[in-house]
C-alpha atoms as a PDB file:
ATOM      1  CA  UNK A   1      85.044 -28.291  78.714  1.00  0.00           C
ATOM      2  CA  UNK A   2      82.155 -26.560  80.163  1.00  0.00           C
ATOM      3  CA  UNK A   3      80.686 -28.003  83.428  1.00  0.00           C
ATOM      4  CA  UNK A   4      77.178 -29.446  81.375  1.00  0.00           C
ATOM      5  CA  UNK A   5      79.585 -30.444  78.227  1.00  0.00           C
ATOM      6  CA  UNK A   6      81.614 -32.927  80.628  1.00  0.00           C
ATOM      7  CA  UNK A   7      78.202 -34.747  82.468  1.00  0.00           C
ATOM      8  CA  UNK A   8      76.981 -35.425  78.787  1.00  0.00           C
ATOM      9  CA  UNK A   9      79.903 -36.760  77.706  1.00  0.00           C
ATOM     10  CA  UNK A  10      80.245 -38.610  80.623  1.00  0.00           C
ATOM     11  CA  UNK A  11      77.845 -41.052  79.239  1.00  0.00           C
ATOM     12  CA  UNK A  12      79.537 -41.319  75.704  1.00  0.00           C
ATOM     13  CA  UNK A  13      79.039 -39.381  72.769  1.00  0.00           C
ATOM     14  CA  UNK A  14      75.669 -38.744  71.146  1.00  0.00           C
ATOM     15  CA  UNK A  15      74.372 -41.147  68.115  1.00  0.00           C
ATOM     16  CA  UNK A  16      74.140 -39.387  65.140  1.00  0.00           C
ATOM     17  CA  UNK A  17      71.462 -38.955  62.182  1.00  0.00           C
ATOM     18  CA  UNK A  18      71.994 -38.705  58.464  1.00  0.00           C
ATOM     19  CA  UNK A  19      70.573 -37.094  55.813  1.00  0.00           C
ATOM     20  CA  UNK A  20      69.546 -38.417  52.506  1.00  0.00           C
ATOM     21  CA  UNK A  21      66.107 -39.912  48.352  1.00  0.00           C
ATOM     22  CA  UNK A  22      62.685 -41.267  48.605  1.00  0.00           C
ATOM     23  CA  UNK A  23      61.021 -44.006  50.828  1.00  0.00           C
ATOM     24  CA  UNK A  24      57.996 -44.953  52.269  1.00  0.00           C
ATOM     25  CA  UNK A  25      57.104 -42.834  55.661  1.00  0.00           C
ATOM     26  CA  UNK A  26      57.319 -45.433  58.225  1.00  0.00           C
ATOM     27  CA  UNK A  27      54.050 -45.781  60.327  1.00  0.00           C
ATOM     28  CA  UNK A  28      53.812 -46.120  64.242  1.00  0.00           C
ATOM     29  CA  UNK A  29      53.955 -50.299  65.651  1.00  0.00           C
ATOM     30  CA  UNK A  30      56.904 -52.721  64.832  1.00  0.00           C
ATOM     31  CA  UNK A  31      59.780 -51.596  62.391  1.00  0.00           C
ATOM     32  CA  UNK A  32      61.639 -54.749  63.704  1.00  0.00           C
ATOM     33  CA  UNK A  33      61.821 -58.266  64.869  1.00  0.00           C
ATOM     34  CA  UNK A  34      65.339 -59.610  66.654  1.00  0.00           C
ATOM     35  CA  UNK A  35      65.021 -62.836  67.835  1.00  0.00           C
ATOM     36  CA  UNK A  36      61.022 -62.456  67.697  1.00  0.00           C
ATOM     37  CA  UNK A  37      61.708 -59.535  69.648  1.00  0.00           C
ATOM     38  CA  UNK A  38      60.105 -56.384  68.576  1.00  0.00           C
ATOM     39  CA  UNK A  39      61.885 -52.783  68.320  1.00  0.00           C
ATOM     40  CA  UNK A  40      58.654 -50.011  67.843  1.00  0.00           C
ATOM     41  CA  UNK A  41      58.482 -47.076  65.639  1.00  0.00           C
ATOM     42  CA  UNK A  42      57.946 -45.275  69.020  1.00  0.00           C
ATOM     43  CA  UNK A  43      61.088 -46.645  70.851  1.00  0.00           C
ATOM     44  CA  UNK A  44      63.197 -45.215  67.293  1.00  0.00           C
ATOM     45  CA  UNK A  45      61.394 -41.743  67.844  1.00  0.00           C
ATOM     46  CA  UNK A  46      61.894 -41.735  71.075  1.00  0.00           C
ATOM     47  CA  UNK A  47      66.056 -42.388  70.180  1.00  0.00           C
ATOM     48  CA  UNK A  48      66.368 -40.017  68.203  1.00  0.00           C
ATOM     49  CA  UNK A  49      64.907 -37.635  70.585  1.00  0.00           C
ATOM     50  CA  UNK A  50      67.191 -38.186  73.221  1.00  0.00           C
ATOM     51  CA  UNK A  51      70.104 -38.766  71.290  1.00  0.00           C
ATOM     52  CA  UNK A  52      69.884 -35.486  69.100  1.00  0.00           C
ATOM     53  CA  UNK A  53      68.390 -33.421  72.029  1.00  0.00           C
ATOM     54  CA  UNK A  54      65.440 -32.666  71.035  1.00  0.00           C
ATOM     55  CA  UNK A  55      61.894 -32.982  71.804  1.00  0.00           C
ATOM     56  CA  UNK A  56      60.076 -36.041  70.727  1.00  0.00           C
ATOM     57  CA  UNK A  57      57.416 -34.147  68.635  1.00  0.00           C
ATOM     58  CA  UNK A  58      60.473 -32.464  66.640  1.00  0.00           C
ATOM     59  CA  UNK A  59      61.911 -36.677  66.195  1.00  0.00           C
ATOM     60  CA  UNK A  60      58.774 -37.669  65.019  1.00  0.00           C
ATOM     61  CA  UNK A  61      58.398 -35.282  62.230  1.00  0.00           C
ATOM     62  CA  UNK A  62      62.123 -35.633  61.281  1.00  0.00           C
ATOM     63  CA  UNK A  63      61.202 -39.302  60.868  1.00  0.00           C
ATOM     64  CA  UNK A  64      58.394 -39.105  59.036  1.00  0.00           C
ATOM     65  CA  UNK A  65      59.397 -36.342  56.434  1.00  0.00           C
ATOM     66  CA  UNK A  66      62.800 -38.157  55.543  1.00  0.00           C
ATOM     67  CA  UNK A  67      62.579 -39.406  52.831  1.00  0.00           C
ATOM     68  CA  UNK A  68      66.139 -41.102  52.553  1.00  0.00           C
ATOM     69  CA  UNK A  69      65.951 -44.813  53.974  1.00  0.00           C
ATOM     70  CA  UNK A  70      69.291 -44.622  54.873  1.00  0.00           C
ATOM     71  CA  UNK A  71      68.638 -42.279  58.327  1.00  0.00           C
ATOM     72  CA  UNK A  72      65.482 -44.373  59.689  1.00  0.00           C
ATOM     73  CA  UNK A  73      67.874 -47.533  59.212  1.00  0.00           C
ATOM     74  CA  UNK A  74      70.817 -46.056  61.086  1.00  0.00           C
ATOM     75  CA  UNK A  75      68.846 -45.361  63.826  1.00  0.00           C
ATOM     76  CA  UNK A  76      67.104 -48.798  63.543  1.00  0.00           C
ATOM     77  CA  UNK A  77      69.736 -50.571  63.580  1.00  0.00           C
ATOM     78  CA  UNK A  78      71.068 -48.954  66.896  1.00  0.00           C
ATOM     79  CA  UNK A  79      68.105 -50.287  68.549  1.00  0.00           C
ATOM     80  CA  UNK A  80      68.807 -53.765  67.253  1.00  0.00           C
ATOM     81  CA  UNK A  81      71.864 -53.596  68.366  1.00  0.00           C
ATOM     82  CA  UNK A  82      71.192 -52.804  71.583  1.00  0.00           C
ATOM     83  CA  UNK A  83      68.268 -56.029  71.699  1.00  0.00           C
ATOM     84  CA  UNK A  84      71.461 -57.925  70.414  1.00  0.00           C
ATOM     85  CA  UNK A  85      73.940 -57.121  73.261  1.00  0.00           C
ATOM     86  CA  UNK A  86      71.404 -56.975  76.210  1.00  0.00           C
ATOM     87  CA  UNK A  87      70.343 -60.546  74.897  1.00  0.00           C
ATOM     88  CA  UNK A  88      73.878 -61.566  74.897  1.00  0.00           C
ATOM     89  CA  UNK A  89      74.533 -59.847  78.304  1.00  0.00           C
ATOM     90  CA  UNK A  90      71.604 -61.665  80.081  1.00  0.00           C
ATOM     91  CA  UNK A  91      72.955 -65.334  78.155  1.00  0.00           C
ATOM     92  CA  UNK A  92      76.232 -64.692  80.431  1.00  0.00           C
ATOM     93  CA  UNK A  93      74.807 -63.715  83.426  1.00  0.00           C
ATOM     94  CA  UNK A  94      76.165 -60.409  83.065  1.00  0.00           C
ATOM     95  CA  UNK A  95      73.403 -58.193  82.446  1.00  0.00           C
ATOM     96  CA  UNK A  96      73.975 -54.397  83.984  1.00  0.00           C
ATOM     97  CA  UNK A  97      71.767 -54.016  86.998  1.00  0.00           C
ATOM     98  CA  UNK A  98      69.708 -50.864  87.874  1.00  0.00           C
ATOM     99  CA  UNK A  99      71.865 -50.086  90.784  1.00  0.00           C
ATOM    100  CA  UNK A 100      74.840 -50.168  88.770  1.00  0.00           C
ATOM    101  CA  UNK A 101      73.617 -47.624  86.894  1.00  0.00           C
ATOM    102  CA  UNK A 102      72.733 -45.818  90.180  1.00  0.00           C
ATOM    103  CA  UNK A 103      76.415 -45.916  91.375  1.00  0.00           C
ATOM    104  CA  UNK A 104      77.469 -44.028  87.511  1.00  0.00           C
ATOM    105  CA  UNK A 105      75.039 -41.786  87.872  1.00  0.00           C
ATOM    106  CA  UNK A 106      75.663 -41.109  91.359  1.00  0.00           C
ATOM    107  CA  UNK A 107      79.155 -40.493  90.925  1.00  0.00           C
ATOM    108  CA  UNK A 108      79.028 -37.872  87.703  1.00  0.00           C
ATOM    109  CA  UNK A 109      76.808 -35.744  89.775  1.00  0.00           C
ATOM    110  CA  UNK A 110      78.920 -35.787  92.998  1.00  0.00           C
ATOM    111  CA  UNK A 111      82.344 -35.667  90.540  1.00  0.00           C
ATOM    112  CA  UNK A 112      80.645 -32.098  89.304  1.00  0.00           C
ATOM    113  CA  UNK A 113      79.631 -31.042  93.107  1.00  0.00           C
ATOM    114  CA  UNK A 114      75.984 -31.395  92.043  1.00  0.00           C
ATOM    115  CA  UNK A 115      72.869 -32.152  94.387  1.00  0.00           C
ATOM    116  CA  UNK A 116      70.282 -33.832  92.155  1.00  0.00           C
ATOM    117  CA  UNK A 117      67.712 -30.822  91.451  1.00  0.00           C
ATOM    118  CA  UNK A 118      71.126 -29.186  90.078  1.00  0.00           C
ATOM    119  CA  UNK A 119      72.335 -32.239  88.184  1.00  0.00           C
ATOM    120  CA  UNK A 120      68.261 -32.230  86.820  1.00  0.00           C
ATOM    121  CA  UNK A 121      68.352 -29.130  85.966  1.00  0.00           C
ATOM    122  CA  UNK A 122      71.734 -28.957  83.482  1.00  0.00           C
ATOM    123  CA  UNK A 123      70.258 -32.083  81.923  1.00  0.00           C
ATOM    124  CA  UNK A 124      67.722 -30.041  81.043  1.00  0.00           C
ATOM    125  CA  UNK A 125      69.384 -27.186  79.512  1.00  0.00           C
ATOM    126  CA  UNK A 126      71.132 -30.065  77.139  1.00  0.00           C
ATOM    127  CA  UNK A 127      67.849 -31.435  76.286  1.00  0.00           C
ATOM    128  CA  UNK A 128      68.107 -34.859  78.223  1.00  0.00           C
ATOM    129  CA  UNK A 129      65.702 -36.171  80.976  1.00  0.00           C
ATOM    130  CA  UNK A 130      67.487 -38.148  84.122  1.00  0.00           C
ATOM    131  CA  UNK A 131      65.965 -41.040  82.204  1.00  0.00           C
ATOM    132  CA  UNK A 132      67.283 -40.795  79.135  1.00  0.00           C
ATOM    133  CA  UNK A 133      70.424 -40.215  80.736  1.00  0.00           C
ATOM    134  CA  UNK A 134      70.263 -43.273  82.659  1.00  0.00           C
ATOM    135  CA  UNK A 135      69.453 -44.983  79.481  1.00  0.00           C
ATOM    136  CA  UNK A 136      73.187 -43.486  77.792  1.00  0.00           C
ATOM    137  CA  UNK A 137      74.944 -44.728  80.881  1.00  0.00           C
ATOM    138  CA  UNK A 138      72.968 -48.098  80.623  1.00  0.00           C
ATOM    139  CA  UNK A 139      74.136 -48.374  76.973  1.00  0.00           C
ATOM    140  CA  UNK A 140      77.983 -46.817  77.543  1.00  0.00           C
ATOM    141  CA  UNK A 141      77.917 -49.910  80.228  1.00  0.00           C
ATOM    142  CA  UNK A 142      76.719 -52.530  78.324  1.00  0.00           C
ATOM    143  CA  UNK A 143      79.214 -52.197  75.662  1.00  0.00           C
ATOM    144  CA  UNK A 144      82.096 -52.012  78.023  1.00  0.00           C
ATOM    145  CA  UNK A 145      80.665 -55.124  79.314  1.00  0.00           C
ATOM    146  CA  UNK A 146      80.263 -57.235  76.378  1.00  0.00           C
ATOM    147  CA  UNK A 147      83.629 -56.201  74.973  1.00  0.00           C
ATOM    148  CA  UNK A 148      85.433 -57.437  78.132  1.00  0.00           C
ATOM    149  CA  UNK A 149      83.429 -60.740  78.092  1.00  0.00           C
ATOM    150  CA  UNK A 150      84.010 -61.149  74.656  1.00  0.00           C
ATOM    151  CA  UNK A 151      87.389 -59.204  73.166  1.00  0.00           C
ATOM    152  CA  UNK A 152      89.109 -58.424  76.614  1.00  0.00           C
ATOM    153  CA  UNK A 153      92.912 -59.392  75.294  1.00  0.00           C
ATOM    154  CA  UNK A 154      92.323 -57.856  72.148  1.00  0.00           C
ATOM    155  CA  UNK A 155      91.744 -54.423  73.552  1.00  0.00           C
ATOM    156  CA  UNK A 156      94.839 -54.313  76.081  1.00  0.00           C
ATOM    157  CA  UNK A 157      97.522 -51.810  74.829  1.00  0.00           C
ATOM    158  CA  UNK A 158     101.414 -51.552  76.182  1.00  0.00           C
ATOM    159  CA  UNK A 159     103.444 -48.616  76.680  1.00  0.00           C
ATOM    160  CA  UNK A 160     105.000 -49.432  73.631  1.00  0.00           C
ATOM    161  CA  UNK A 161     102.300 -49.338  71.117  1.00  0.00           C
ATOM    162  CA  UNK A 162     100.843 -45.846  73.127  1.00  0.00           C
ATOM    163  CA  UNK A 163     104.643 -44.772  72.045  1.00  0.00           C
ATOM    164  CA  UNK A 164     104.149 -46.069  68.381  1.00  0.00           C
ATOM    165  CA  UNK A 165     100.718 -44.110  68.591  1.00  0.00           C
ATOM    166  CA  UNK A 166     102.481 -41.063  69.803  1.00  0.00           C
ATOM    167  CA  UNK A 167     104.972 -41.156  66.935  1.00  0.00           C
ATOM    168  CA  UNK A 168     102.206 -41.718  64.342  1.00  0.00           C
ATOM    169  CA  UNK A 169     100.077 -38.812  65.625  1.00  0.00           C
ATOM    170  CA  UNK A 170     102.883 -36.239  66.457  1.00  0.00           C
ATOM    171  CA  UNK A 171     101.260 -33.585  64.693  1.00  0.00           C
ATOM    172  CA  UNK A 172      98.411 -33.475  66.465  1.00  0.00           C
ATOM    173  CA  UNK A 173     100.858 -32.836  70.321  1.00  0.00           C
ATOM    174  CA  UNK A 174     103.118 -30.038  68.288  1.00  0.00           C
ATOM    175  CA  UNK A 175     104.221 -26.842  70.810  1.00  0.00           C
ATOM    176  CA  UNK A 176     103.481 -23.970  69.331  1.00  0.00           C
ATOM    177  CA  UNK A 177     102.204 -25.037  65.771  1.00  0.00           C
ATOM    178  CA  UNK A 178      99.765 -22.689  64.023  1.00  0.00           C
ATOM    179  CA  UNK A 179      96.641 -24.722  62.238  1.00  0.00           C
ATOM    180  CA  UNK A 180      94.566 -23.720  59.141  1.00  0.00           C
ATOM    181  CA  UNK A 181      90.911 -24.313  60.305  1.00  0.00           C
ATOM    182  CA  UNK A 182      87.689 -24.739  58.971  1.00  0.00           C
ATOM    183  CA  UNK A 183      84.608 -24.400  60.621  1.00  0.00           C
ATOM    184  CA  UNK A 184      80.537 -24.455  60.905  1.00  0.00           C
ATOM    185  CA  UNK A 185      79.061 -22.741  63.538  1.00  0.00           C
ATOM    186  CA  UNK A 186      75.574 -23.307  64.724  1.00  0.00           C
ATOM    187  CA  UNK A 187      75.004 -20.578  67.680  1.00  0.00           C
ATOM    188  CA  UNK A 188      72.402 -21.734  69.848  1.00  0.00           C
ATOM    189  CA  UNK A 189      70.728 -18.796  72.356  1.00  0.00           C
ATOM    190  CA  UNK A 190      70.552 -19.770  75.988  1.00  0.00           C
ATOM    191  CA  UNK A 191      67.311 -18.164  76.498  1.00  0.00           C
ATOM    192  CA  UNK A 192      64.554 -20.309  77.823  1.00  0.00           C
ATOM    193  CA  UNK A 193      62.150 -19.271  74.904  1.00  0.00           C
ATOM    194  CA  UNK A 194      64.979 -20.553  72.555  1.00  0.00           C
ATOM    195  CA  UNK A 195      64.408 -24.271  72.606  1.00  0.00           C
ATOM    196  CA  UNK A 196      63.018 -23.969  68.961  1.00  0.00           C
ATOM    197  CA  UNK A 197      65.823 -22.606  67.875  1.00  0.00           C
ATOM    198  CA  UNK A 198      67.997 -25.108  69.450  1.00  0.00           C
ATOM    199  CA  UNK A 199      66.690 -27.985  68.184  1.00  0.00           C
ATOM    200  CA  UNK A 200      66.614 -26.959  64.576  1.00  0.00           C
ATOM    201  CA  UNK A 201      70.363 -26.149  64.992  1.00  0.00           C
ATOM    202  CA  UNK A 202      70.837 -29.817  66.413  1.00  0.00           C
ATOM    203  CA  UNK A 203      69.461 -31.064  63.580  1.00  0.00           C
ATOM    204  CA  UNK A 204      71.088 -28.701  61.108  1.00  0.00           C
ATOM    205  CA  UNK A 205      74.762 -30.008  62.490  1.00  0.00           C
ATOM    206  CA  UNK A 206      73.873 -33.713  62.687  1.00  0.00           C
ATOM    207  CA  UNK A 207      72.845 -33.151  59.346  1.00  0.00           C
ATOM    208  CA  UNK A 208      75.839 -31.052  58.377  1.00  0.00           C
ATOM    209  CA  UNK A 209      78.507 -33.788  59.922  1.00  0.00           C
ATOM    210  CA  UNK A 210      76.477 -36.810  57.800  1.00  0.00           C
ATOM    211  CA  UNK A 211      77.410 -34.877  54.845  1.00  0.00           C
ATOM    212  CA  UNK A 212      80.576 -34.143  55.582  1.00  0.00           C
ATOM    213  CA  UNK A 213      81.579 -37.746  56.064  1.00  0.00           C
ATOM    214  CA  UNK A 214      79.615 -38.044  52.448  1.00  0.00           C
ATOM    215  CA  UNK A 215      82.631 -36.107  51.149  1.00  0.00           C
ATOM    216  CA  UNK A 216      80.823 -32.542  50.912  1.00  0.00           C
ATOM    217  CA  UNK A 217      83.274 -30.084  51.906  1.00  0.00           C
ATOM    218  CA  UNK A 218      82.037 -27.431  54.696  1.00  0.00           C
ATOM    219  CA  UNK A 219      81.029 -24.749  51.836  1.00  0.00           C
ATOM    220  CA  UNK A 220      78.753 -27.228  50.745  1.00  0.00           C
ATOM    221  CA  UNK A 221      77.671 -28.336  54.103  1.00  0.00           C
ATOM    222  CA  UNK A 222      76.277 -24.999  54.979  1.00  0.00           C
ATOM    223  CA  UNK A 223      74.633 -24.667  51.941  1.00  0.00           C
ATOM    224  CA  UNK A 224      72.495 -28.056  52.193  1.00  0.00           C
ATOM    225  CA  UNK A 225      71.238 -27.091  56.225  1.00  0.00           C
ATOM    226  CA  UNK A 226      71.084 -23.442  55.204  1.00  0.00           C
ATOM    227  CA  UNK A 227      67.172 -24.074  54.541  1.00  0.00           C
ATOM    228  CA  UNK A 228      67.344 -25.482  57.935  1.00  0.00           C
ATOM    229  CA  UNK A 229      68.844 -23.362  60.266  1.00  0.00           C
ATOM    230  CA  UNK A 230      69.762 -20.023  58.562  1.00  0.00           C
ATOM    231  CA  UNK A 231      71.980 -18.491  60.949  1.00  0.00           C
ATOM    232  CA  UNK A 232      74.721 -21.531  59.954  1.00  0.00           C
ATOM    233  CA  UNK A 233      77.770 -19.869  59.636  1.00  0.00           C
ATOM    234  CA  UNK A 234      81.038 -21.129  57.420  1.00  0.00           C
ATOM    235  CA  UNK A 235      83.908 -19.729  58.377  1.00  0.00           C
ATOM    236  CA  UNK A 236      88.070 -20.443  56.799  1.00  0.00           C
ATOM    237  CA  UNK A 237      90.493 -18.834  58.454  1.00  0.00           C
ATOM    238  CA  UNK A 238      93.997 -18.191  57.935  1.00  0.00           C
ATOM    239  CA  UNK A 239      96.663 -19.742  60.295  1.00  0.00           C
ATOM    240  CA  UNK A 240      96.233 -19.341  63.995  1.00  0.00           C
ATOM    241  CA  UNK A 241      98.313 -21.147  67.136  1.00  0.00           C
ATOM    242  CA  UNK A 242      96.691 -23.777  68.511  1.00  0.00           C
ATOM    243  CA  UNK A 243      96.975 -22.557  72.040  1.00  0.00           C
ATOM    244  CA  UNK A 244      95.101 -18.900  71.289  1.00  0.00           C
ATOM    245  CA  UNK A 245      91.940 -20.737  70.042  1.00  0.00           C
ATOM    246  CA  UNK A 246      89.513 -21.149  72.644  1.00  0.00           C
ATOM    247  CA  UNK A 247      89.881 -24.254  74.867  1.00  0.00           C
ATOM    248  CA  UNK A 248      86.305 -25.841  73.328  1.00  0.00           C
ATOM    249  CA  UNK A 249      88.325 -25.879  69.679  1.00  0.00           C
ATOM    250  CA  UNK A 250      91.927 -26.226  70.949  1.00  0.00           C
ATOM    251  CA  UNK A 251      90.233 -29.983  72.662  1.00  0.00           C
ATOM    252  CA  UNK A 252      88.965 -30.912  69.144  1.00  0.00           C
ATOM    253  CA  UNK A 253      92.240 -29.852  67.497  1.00  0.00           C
ATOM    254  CA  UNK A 254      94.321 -31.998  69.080  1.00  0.00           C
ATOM    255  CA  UNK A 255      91.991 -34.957  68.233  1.00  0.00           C
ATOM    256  CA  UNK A 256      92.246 -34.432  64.537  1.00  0.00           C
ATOM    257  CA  UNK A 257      95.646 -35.332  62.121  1.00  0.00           C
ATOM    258  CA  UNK A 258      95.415 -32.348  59.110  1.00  0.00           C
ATOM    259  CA  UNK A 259      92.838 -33.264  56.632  1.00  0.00           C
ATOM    260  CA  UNK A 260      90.339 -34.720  58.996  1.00  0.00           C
ATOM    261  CA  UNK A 261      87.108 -33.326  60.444  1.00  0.00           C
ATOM    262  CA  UNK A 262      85.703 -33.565  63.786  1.00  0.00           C
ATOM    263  CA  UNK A 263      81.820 -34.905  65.307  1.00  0.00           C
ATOM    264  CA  UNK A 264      79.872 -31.751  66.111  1.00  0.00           C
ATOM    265  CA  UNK A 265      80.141 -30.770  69.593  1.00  0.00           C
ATOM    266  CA  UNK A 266      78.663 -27.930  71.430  1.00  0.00           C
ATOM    267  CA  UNK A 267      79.542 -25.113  73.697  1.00  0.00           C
ATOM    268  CA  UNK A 268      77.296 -22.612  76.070  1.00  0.00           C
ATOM    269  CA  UNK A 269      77.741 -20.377  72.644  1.00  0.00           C
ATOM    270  CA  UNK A 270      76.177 -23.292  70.335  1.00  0.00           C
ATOM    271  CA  UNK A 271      77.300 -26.451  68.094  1.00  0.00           C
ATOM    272  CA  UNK A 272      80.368 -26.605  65.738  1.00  0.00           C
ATOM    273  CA  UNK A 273      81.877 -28.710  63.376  1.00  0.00           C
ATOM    274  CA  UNK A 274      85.729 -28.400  62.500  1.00  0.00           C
ATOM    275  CA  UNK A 275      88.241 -29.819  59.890  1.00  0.00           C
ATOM    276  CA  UNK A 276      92.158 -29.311  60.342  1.00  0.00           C
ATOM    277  CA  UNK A 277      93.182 -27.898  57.046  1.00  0.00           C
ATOM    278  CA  UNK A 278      96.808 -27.601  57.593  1.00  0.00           C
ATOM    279  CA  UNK A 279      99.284 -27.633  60.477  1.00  0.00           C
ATOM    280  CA  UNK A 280     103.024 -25.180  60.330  1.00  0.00           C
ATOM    281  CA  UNK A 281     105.817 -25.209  62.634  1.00  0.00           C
ATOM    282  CA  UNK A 282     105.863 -25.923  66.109  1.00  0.00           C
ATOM    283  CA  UNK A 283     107.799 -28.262  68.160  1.00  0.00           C
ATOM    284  CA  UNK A 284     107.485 -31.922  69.170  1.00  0.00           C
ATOM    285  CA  UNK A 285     105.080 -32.077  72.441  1.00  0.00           C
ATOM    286  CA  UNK A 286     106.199 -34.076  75.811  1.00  0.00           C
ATOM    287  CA  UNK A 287     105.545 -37.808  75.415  1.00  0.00           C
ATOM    288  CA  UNK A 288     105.014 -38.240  79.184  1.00  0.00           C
ATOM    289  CA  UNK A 289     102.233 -35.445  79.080  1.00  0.00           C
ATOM    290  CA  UNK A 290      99.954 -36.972  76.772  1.00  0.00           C
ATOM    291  CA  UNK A 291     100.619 -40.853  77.730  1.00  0.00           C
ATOM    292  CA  UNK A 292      97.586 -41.428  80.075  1.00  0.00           C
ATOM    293  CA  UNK A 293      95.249 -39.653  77.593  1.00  0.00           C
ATOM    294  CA  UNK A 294      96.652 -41.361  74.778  1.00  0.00           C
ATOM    295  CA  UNK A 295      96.739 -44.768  76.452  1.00  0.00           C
ATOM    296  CA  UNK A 296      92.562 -44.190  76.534  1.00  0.00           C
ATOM    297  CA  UNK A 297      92.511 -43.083  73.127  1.00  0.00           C
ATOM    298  CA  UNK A 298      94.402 -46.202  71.669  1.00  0.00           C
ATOM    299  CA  UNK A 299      92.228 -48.632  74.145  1.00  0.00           C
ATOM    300  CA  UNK A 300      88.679 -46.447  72.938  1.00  0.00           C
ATOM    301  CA  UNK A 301      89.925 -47.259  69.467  1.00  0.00           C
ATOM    302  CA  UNK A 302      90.427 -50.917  69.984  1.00  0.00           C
ATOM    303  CA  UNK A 303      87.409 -51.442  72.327  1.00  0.00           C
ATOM    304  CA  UNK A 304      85.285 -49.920  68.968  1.00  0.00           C
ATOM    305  CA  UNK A 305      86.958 -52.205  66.607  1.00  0.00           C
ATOM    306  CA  UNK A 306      86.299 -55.007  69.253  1.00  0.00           C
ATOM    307  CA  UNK A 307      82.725 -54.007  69.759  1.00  0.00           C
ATOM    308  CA  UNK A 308      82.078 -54.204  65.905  1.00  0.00           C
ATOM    309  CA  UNK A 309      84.018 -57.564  65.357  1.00  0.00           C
ATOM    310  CA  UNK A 310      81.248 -58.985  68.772  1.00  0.00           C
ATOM    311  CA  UNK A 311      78.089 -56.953  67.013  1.00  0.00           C
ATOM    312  CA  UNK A 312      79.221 -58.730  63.724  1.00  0.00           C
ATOM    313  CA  UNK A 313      79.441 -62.215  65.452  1.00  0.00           C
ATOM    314  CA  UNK A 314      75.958 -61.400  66.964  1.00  0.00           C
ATOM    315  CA  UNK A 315      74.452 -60.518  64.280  1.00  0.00           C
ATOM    316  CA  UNK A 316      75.432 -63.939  61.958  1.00  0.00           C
ATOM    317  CA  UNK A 317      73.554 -65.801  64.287  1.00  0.00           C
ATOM    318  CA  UNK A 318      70.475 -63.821  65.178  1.00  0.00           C
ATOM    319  CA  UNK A 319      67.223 -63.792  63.070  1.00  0.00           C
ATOM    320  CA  UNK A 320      67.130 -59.772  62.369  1.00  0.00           C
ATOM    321  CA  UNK A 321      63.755 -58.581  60.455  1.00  0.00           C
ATOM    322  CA  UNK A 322      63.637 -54.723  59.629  1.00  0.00           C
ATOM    323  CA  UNK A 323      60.674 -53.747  58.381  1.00  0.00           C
ATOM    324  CA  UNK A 324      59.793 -50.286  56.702  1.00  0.00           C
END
């Protein structure tokens, strides 16, 4: 992973927007009541700006011209979800001080051998202010937070199961295996004067991914953001081993069982989107090599399914009013 790919995903992966059939444009003031509390058209313009990467001119006319409800909602309801756990936090005296967030913040920059104009300054070329950083880290730390006050034991994995895990995923740890791929590739050009360009490609792949999980396959992914972002390329290759691809894809590889597709993700050359086709050959990987990443993996996957069951809990017995 490049140097600027690990700070951002330091503070979690990116939310993501869909695509969509006709609504209402929603207007600037309160899209939102939780608890009497409000959530702003501005403060969902301004999430979508930092969590696509792009500027908050580009968010506001993404919002306006959708004209699927289902997109505006998504990112709606991430805002009321975040009311709903700060709320919660503050109830049991466990709300995530500034400092805290100081120490994180603190210690991604020195962990990349960063003095703050530097750490600034790659923020930048990801399309993220130190505040809107802060904010990811904030929200990354919250949910750990309410998950151990709320699911702690339910998220706690033995060697055992990580074995069981191992077993179940083999594929993914095989020596040597070759893999079918498919891709999208949205190149990006470092270039200053680029920043245009990039964030039509950021929305092109967010775009591209919603429809993917939709059931579109790729083919018809790249058509639909072709209007978009024209220089979208589809590519299927034939068989390849794992280990010859670059390190970026080889990462994302080993994520995926055959038949599933990865989030985008993004390199210095630009974003991509892959699906495992088919895997051939190879032999069984090293159990002992893979247990401390898997261990993090199973425990991610629980603290999710945790974090859902606590948002669901939340949500029965809050007074929620979305308004478009």
């Amino acid at each position: 992973m490049n140097r600027i790919g690990a700070i951002i995903a330091a503070a979690g992966a990116a939310l993501l927007l869909s695509a969509g059939t006709a609504f209402p444009r929603v207007i600037d003031g309160v899209v939102a009541l939780v608890n009497e509390e409000p959530v702003t058209f501005s403060e969902v313009r301004e999430s979508v700006s930092e969590g696509m990467g792009i500027p908050v001119g580009d968010a506001d006319a993404l919002l306006r011209e959708e004209r699927d409800p289902s997109p505006v909602l998504r990112w709606i309801e991430n805002l009321v979800d975040s009311v709903l756990v700060r709320k919660e936090l503050e109830r049991l005296g466990q709300s995530i001080a500034e400092t805290e967030i100081d120490k994180a913040v603190d210690s991604v920059r020195k962990a990349n051998n960063l003095n703050e104009a530097q750490f600034g300054e790659l923020l930048g070329k990801e399309g993220i202010s130190l505040p809107a950083y802060r904010r990811r880290i904030r929200w990354q730390m919250e949910r750990g937070a309410i998950v151990r006050a709320r699911k702690y034991k339910e998220v706690m994995v033995t060697e055992g199961e990580v074995r069981d895990y191992f077993r179940e995923s083999g594929e993914r740890f095989l020596v040597g295996a070759k893999v079918q791929l498919e891709t999208l590739f949205f190149p990006i050009d470092s270039a200053p004067s680029a920043s245009l360009d990039a964030a039509q490609a950021r929305i092109a792949v967010q775009q591209a991914a919603e429809a993917v999980r939709a059931g579109r396959t790729f083919a018809e992914a790249e058509a639909l953001v072709h209007e978009t972002f024209p220089k979208v390329q589809f590519h299927a290759a034939g068989f390849v081993t794992t280990e010859d691809l670059l390190p970026e894809l080889q990462r994302e590889v080993r994520r995926l069982r055959a038949g599933e597709a990865s989030p985008p993700f993004f390199t210095e050359a630009g974003a991509y989107l892959l699906r495992v086709v088919e895997r051939r050959g190879g032999a069984p990987g090293d159990f002992s090599a893979v247990k401390d990443t898997l261990t993090d993996e199973l425990t991610d996957r629980r603290s999710e399914k945790a974090f859902s069951d606590v948002l669901s809990e939340l949500k029965r017995s809050a007074s929620i009013d979305v308004r478009l």
